[in-house]
N, C-alpha and C. Protein backbone atom coordinates (compact mmCIF):
# COMPACT_ATOMS: atom_id res chain seq x y z
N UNK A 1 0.85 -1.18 0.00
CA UNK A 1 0.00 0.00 0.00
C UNK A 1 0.89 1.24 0.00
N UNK A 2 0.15 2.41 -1.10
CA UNK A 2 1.24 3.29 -1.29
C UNK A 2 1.57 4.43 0.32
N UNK A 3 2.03 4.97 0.75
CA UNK A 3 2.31 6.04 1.69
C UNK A 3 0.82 6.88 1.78
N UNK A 4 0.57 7.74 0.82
CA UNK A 4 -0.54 8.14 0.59
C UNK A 4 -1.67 7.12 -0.08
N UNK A 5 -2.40 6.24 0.71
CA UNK A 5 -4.04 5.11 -0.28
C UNK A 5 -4.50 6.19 -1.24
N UNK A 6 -4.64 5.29 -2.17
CA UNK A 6 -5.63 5.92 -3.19
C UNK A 6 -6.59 5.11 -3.53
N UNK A 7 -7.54 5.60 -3.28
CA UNK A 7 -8.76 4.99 -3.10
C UNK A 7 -9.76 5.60 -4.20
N UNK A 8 -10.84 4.21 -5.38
CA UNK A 8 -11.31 4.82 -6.07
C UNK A 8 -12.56 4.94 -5.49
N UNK A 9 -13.88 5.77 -6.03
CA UNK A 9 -14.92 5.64 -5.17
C UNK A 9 -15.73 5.38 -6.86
N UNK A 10 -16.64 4.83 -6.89
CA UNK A 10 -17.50 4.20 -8.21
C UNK A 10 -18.94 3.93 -7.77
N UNK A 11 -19.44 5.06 -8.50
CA UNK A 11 -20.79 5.59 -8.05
C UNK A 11 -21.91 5.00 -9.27
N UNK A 12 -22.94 4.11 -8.75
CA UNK A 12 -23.58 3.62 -9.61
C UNK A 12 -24.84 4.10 -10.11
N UNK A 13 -25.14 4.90 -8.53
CA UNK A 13 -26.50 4.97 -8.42
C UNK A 13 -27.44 5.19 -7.17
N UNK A 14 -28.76 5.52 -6.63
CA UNK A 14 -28.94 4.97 -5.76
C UNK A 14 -28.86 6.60 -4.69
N UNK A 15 -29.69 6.86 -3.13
CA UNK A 15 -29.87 8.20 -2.82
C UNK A 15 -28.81 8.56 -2.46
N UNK A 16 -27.67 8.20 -2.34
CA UNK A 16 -26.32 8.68 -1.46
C UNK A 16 -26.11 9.52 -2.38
N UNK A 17 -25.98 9.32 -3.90
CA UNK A 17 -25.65 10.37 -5.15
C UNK A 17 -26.68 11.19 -5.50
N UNK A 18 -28.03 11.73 -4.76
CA UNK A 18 -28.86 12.31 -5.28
C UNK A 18 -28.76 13.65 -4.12
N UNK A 19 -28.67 15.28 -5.17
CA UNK A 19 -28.83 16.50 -4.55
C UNK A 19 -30.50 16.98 -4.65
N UNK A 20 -30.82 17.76 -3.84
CA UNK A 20 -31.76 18.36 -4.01
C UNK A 20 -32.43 19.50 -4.61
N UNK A 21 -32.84 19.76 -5.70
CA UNK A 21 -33.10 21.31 -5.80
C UNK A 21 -33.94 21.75 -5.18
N UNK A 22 -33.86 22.74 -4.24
CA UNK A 22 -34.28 23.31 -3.39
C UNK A 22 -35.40 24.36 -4.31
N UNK A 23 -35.28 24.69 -5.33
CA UNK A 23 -36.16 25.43 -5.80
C UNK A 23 -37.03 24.52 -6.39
N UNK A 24 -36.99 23.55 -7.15
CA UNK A 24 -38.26 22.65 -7.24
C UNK A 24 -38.44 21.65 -6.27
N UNK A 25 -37.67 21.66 -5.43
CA UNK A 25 -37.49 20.09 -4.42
C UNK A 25 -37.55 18.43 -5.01
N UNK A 26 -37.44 18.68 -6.51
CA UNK A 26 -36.79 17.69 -7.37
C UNK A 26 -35.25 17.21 -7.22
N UNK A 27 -35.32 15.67 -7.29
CA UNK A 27 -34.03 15.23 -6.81
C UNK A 27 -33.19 15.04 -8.13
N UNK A 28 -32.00 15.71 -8.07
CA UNK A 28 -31.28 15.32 -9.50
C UNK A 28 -29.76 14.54 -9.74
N UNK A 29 -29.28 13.69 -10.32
CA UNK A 29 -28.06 13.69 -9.84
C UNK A 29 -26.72 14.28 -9.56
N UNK A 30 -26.07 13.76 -8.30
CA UNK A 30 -25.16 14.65 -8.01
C UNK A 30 -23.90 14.32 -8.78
N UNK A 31 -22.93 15.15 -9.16
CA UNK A 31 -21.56 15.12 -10.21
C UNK A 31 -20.23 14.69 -9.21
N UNK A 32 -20.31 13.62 -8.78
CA UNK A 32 -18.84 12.69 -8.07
C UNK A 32 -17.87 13.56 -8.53
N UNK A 33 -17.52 14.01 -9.45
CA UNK A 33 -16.17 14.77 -9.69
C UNK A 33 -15.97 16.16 -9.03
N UNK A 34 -17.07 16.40 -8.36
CA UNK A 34 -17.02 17.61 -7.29
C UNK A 34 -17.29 16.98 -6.01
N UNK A 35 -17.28 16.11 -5.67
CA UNK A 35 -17.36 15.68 -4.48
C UNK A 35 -16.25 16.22 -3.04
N UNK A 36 -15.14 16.81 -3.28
CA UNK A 36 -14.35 17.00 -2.16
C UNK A 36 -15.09 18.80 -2.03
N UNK A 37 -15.77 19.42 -2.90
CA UNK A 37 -16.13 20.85 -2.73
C UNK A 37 -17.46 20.61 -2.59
N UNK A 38 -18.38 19.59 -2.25
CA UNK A 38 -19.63 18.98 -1.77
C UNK A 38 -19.15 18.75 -0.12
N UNK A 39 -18.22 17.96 0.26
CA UNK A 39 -17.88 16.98 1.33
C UNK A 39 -16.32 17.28 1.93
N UNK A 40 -16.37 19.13 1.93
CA UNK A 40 -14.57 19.63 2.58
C UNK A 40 -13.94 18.22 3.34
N UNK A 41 -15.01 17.97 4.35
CA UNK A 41 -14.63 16.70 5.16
C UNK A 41 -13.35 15.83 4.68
N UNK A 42 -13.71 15.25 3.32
CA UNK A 42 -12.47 14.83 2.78
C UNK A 42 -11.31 15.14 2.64
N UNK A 43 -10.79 16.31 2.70
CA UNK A 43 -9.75 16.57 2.70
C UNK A 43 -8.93 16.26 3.71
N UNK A 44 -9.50 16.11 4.95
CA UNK A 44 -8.80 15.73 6.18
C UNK A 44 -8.06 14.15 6.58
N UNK A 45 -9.27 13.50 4.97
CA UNK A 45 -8.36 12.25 4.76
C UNK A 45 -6.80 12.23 4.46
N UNK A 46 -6.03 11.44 4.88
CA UNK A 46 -5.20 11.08 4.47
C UNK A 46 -5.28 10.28 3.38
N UNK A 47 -5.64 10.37 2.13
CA UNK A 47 -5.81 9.52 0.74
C UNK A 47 -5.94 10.21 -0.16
N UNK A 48 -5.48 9.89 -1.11
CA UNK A 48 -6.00 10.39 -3.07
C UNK A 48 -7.55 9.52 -3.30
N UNK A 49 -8.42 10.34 -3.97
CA UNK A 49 -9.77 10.01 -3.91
C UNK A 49 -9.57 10.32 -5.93
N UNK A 50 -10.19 9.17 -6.30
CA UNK A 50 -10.28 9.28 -7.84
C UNK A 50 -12.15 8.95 -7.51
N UNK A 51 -12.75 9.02 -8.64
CA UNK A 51 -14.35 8.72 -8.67
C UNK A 51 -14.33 8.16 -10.19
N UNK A 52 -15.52 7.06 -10.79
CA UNK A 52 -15.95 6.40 -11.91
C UNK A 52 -17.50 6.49 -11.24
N UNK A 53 -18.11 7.46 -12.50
CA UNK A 53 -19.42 7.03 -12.30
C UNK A 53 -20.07 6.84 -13.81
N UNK A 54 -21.40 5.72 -13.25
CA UNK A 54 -22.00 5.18 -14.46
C UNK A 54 -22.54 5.94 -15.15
N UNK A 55 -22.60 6.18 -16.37
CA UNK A 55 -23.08 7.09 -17.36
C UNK A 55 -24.65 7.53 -16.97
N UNK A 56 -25.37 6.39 -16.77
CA UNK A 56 -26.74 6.62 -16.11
C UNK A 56 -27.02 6.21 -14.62
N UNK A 57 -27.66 6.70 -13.67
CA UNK A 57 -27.22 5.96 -12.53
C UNK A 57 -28.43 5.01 -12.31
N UNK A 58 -28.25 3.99 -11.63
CA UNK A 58 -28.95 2.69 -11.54
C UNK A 58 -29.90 2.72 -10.66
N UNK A 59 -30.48 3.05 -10.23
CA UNK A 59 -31.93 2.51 -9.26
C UNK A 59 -31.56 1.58 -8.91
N UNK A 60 -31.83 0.83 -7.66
CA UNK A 60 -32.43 -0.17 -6.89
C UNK A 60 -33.12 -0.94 -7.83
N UNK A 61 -34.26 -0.51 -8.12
CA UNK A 61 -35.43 -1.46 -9.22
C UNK A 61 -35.02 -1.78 -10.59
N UNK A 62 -33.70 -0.91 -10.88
CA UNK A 62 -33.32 -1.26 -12.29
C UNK A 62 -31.94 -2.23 -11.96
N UNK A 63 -31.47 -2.42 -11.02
CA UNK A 63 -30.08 -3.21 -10.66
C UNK A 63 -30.21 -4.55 -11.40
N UNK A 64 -29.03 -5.23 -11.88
CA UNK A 64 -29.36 -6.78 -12.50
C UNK A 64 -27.91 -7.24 -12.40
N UNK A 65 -28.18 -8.46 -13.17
CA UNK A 65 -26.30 -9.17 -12.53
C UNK A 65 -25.45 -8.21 -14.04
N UNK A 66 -26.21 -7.88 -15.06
CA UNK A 66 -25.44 -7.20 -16.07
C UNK A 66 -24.61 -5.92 -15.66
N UNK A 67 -25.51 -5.49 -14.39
CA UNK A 67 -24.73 -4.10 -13.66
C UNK A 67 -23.42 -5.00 -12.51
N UNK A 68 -23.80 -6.02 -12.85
CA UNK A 68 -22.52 -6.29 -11.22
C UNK A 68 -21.40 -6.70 -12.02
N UNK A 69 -21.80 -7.28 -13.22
CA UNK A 69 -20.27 -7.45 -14.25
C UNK A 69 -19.99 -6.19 -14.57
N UNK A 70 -20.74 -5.01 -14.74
CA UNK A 70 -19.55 -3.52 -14.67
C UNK A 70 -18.89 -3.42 -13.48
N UNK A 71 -19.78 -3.68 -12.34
CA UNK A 71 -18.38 -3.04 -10.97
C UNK A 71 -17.69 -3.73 -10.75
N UNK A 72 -17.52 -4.78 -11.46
CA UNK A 72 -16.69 -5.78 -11.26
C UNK A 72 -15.45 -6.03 -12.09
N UNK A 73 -16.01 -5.22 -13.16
CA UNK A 73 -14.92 -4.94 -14.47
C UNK A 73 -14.33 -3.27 -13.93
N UNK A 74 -15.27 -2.62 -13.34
CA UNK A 74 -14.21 -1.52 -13.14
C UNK A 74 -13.63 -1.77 -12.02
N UNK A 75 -13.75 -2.55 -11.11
CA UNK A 75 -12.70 -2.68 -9.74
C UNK A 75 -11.52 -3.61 -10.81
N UNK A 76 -11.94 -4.53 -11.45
CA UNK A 76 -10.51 -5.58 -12.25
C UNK A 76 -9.77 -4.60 -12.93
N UNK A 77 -10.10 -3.22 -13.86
CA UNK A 77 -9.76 -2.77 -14.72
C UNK A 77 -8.87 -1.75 -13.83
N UNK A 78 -9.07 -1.24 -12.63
CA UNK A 78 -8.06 -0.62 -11.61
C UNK A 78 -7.62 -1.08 -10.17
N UNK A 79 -7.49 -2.32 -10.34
CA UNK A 79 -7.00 -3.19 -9.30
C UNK A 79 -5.91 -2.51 -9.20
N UNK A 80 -4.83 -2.49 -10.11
CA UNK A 80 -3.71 -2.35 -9.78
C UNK A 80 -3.46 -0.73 -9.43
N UNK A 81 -3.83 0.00 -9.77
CA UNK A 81 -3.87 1.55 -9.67
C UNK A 81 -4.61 2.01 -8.19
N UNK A 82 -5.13 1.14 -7.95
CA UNK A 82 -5.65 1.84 -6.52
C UNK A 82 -5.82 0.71 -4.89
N UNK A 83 -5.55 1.34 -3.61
CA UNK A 83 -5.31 0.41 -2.93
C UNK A 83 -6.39 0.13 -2.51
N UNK A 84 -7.66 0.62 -2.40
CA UNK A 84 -9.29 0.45 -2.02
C UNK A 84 -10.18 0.92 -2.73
N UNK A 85 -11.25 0.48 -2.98
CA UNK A 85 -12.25 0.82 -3.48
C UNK A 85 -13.83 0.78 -3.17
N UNK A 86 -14.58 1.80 -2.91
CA UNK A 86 -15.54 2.00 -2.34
C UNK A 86 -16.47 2.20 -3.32
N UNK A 87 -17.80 1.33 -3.25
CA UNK A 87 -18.97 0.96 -4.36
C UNK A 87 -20.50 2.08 -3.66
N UNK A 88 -20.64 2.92 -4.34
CA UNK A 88 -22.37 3.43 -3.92
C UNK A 88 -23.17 3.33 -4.72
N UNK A 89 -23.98 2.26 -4.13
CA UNK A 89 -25.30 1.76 -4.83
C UNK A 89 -26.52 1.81 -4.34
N UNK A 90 -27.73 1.98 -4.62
CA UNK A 90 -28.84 1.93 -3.70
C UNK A 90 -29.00 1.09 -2.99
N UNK A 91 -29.41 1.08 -1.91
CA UNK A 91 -29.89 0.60 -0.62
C UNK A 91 -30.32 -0.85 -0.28
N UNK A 92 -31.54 -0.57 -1.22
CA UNK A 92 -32.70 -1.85 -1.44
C UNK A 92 -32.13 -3.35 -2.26
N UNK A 93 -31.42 -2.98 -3.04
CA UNK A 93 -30.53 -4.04 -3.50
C UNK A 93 -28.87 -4.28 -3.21
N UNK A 94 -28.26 -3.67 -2.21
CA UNK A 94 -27.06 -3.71 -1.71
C UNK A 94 -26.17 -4.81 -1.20
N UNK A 95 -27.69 -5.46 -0.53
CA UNK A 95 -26.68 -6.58 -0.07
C UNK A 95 -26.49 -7.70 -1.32
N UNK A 96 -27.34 -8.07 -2.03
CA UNK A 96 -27.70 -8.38 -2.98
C UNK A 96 -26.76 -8.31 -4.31
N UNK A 97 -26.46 -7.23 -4.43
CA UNK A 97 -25.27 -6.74 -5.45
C UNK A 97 -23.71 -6.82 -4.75
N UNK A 98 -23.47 -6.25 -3.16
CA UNK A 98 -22.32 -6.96 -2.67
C UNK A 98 -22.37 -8.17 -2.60
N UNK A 99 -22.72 -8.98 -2.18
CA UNK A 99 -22.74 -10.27 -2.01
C UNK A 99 -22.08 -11.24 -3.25
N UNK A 100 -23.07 -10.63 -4.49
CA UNK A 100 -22.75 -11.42 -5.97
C UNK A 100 -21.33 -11.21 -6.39
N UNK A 101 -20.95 -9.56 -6.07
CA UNK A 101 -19.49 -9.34 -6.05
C UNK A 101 -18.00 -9.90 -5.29
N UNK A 102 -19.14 -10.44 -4.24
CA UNK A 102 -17.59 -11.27 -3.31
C UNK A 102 -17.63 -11.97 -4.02
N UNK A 103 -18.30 -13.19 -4.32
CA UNK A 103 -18.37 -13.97 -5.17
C UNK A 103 -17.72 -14.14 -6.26
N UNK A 104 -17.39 -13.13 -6.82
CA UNK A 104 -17.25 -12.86 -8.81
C UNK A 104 -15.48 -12.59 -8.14
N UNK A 105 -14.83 -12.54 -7.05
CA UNK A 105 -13.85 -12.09 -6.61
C UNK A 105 -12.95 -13.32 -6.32
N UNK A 106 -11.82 -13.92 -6.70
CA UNK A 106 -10.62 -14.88 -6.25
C UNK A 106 -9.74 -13.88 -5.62
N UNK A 107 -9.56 -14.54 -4.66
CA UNK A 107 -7.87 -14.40 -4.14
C UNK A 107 -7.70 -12.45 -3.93
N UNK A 108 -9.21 -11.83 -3.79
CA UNK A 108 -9.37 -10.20 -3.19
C UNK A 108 -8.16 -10.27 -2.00
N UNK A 109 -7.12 -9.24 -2.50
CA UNK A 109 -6.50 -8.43 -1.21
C UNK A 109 -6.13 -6.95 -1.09
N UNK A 110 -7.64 -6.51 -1.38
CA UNK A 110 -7.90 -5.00 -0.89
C UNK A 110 -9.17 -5.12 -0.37
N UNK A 111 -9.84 -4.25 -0.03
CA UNK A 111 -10.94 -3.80 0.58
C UNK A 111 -11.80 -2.95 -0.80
N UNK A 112 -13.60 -3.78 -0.64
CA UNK A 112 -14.16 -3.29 -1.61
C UNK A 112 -15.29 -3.00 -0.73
N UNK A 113 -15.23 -1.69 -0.39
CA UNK A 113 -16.19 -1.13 0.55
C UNK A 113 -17.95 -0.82 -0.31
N UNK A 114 -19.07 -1.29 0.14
CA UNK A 114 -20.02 -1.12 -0.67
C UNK A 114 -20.91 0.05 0.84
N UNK A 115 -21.58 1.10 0.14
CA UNK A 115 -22.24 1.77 0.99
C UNK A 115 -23.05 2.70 0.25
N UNK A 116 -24.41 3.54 0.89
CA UNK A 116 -25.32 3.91 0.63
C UNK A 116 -26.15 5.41 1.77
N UNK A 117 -27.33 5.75 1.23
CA UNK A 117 -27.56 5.96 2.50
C UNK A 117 -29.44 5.88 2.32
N UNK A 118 -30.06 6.47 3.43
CA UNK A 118 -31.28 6.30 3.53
C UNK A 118 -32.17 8.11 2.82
N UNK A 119 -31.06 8.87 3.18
CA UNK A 119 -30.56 10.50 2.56
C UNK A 119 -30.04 10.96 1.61
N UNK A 120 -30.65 11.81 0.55
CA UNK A 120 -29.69 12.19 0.05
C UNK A 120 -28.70 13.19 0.50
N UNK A 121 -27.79 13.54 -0.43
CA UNK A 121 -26.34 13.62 0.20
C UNK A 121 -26.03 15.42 0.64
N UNK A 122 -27.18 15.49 0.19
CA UNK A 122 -26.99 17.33 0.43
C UNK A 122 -28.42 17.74 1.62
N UNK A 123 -29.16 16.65 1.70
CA UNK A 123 -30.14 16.93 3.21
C UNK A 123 -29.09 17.42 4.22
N UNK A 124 -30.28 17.71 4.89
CA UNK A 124 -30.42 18.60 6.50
C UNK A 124 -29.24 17.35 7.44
N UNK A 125 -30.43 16.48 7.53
CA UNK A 125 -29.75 15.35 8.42
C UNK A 125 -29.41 14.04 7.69
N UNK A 126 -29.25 14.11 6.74
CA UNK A 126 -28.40 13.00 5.80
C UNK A 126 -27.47 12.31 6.60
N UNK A 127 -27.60 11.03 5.97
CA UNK A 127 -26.50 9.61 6.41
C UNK A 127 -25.82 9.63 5.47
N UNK A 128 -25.51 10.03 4.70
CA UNK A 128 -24.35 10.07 3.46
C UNK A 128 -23.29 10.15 3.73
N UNK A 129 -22.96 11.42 4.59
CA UNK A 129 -21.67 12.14 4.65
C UNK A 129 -21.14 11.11 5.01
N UNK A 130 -21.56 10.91 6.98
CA UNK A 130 -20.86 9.89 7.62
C UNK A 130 -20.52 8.46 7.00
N UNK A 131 -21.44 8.06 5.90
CA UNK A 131 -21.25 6.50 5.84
C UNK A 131 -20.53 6.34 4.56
N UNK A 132 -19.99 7.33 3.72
CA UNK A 132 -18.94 8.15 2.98
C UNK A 132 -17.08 8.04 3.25
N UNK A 133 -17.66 8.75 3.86
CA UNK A 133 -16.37 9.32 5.08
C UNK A 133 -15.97 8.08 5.54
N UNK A 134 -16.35 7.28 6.51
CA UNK A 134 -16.06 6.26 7.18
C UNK A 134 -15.50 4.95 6.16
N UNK A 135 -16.46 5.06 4.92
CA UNK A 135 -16.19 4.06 4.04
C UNK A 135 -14.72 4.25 3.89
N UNK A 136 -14.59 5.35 3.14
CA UNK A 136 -13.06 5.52 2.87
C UNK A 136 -11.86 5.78 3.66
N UNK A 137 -12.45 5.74 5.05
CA UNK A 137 -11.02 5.95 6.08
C UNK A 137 -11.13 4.19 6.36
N UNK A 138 -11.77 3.91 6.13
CA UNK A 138 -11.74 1.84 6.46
C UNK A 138 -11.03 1.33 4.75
N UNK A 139 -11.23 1.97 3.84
CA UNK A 139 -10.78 1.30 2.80
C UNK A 139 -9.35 2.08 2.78
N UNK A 140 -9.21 3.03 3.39
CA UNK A 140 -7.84 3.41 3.39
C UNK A 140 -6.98 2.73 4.57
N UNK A 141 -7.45 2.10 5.22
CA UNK A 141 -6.62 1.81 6.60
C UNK A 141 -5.56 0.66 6.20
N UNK A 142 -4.27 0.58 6.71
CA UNK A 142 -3.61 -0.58 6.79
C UNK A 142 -2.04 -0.64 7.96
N UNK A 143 -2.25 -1.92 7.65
CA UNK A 143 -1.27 -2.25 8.83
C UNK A 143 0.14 -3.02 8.17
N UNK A 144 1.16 -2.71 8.59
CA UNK A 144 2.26 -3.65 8.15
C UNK A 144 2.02 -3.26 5.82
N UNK A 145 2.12 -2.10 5.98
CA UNK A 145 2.02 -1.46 4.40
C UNK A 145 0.42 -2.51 3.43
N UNK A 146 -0.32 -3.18 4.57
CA UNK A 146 -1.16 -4.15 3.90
C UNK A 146 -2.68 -3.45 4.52
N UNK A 147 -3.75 -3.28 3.60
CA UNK A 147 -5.16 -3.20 3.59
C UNK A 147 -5.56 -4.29 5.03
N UNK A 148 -5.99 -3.33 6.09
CA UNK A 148 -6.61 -4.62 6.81
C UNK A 148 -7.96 -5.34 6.39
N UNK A 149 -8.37 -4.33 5.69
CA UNK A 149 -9.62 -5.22 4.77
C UNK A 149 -9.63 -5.37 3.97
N UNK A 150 -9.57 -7.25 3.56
CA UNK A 150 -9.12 -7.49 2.16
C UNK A 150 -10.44 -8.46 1.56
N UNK A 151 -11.74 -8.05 1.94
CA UNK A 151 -12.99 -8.62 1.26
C UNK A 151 -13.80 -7.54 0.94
N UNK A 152 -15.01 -8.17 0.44
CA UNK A 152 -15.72 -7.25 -0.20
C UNK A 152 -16.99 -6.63 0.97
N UNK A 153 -16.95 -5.47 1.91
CA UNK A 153 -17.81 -5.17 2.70
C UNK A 153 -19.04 -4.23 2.74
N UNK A 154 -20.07 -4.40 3.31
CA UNK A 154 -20.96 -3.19 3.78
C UNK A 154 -20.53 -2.51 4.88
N UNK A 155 -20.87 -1.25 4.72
CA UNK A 155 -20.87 0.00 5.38
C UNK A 155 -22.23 0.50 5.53
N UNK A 156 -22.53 0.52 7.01
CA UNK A 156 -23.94 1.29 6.81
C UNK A 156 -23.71 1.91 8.62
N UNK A 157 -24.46 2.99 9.01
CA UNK A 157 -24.59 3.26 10.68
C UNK A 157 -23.51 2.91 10.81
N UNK A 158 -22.33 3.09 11.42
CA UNK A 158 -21.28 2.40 12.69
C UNK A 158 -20.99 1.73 11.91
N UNK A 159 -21.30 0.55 10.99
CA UNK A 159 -20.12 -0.71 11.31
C UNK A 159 -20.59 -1.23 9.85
N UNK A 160 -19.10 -2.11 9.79
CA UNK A 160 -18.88 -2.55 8.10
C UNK A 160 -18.90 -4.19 8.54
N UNK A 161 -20.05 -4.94 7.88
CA UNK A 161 -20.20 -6.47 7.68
C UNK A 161 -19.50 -6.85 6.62
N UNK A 162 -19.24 -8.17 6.66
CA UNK A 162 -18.79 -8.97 5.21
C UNK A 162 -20.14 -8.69 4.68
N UNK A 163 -20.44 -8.67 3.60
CA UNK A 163 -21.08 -8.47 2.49
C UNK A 163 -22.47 -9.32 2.09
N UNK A 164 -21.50 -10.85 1.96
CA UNK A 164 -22.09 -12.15 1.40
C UNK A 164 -23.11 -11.99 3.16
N UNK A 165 -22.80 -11.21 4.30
CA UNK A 165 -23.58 -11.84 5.42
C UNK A 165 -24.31 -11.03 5.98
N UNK A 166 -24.86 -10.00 4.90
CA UNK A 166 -25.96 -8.88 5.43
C UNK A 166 -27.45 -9.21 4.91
N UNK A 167 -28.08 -8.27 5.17
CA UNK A 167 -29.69 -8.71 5.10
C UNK A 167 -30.25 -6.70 5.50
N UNK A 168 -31.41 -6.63 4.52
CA UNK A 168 -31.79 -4.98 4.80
C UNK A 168 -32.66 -5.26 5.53
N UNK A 169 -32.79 -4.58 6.31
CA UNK A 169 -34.09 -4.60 7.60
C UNK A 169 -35.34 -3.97 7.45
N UNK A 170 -34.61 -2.66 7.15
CA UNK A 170 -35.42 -1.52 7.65
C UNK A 170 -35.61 -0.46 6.62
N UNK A 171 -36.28 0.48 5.92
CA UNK A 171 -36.28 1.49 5.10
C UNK A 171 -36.28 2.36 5.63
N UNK A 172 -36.84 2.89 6.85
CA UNK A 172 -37.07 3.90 7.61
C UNK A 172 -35.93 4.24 8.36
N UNK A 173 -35.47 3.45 9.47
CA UNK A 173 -34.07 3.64 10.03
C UNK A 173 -33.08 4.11 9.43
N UNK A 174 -31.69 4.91 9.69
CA UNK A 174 -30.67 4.57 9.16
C UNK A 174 -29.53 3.55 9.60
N UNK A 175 -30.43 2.62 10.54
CA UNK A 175 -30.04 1.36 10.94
C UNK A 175 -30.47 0.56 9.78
N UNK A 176 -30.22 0.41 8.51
CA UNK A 176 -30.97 -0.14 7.71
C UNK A 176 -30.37 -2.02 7.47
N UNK A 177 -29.35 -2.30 7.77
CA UNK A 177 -28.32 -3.57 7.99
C UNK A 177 -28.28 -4.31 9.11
N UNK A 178 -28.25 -5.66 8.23
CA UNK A 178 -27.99 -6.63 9.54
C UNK A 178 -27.65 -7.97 9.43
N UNK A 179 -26.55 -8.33 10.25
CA UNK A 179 -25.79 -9.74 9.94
C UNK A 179 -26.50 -10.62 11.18
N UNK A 180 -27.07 -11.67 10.44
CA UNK A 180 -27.43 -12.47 11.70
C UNK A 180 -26.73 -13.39 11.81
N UNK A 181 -25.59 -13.73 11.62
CA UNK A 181 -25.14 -14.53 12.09
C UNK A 181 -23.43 -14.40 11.49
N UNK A 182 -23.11 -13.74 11.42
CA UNK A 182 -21.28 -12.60 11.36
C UNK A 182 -21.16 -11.42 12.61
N UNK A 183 -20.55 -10.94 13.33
CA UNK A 183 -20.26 -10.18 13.86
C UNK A 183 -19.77 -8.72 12.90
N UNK A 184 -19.98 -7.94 13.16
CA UNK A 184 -19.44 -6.80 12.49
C UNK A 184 -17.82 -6.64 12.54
N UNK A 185 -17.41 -6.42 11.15
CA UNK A 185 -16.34 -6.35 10.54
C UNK A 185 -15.13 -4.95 11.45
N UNK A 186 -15.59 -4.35 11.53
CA UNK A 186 -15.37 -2.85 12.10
C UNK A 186 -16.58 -2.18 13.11
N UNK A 187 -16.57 -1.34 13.76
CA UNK A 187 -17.31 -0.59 14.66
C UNK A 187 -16.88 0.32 14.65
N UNK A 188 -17.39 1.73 14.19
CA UNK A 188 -17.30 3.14 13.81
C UNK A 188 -17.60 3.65 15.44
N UNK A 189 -16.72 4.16 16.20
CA UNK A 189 -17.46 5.08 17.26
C UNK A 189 -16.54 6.18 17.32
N UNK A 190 -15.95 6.47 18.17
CA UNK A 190 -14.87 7.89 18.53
C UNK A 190 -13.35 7.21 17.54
N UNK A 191 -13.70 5.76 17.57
CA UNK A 191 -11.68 5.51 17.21
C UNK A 191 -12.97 4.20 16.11
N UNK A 192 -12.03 4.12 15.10
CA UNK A 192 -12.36 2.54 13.94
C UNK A 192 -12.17 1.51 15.09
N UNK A 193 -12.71 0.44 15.56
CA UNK A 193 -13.01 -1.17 16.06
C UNK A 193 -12.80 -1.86 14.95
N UNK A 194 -11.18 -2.29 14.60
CA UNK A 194 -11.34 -3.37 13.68
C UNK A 194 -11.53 -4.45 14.37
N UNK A 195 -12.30 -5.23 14.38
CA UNK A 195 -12.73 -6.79 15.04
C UNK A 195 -11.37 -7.87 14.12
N UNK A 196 -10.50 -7.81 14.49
CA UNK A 196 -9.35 -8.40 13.66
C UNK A 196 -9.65 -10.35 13.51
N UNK A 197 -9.61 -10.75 14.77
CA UNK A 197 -10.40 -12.48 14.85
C UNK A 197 -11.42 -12.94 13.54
N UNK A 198 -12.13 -11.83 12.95
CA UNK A 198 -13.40 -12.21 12.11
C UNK A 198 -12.72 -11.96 10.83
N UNK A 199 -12.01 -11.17 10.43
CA UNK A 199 -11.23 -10.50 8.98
C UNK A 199 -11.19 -11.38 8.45
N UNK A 200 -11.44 -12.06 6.71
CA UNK A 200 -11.05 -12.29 6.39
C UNK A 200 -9.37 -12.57 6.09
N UNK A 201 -8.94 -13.99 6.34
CA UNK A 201 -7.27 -14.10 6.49
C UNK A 201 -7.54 -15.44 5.11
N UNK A 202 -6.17 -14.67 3.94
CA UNK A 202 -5.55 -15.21 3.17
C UNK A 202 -4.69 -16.58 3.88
């Protein structure tokens, strides 16, 4: 892992990428390539932030396995160029689309952070920022020059599951995730909780 992570972020679709116009209160999409003058926050990362977004963005109701062979071709197509990569897709089909992606994955040793929110990204009290932010300080993290997360995870509230072991609960909450039977990968509170015992180990 380089000194400075560079981390890509690959935006599919889905409310985390949707702004508001406040003058019609029509939701439109938001432009990833302005994202650090959307989200100053970032800058305080320690990482290079590149963005790939889909020409059209994907709905939930329009998601299919034809969309999971693109994020799957654009994480293969910059494997080598970047040390993490963070997936935003809608909500309703998340676990669903991570899951198929661990899968479609041999011998993963980076971190393919998948996350969303219940908000869009320019609301009042939006879950975006935080579950944003967090994504990419977990896909940037490493130990001994190595990614401590080297599978494909959810990010949602607090804490990042393996992927293949989530389930959506809730629409209303921004507790919207839940592993019944994995422990959470990480725990977001004042300091990152990597749960190291559960990590995926090569």
């Amino acid at each position: 892992m380089s000194n400075t992570p560079k981390i890509l972020i690959v935006y599919t679709g889905g409310t985390i990428g949707m702004v508001k116009d406040y003058k019609t209160g029509a939701l439109k999409a938001f432009d990833f390539s302005q994202i650090s003058s959307k989200i100053p926050e970032l800058q305080q990362l320690n990482c290079e932030i590149s963005t790939i977004s889909f020409d059209e963005a994907i709905d939930s109701s329009n998601m299919n396995v034809n969309y999971y062979i693109d994020i799957a071709q654009i994480i293969a197509d910059n494997y080598e160029q970047f040390d993490g990569f963070v997936v935003l897709t809608g909500s309703d089909t998340m676990s669903y689309t991570s899951s198929a992606i661990s899968f479609m994955f041999e011998n993963l040793q980076k971190p393919v952070i998948f996350t969303g929110s219940q908000l869009p990204i320019g609301d009042l009290r939006t879950d975006a920022k935080e579950n944003l932010i967090t994504s990419i300080q977990i896909a940037s993290t490493s130990e001994n020059r190595k990614p401590v997360i080297q599978e494909v995870g959810l990010y949602f509230e607090y804490k990042l599951y393996r992927a293949n072991r989530t389930t959506k609960i809730n629409a209303e909450q921004f507790e919207a995730f839940a592993s019944m039977n994995y422990p959470p990968l990480v725990v977001s509170g004042v300091h990152l909780n990597f749960n190291h015992p559960v990590l995926f180990k090569h």
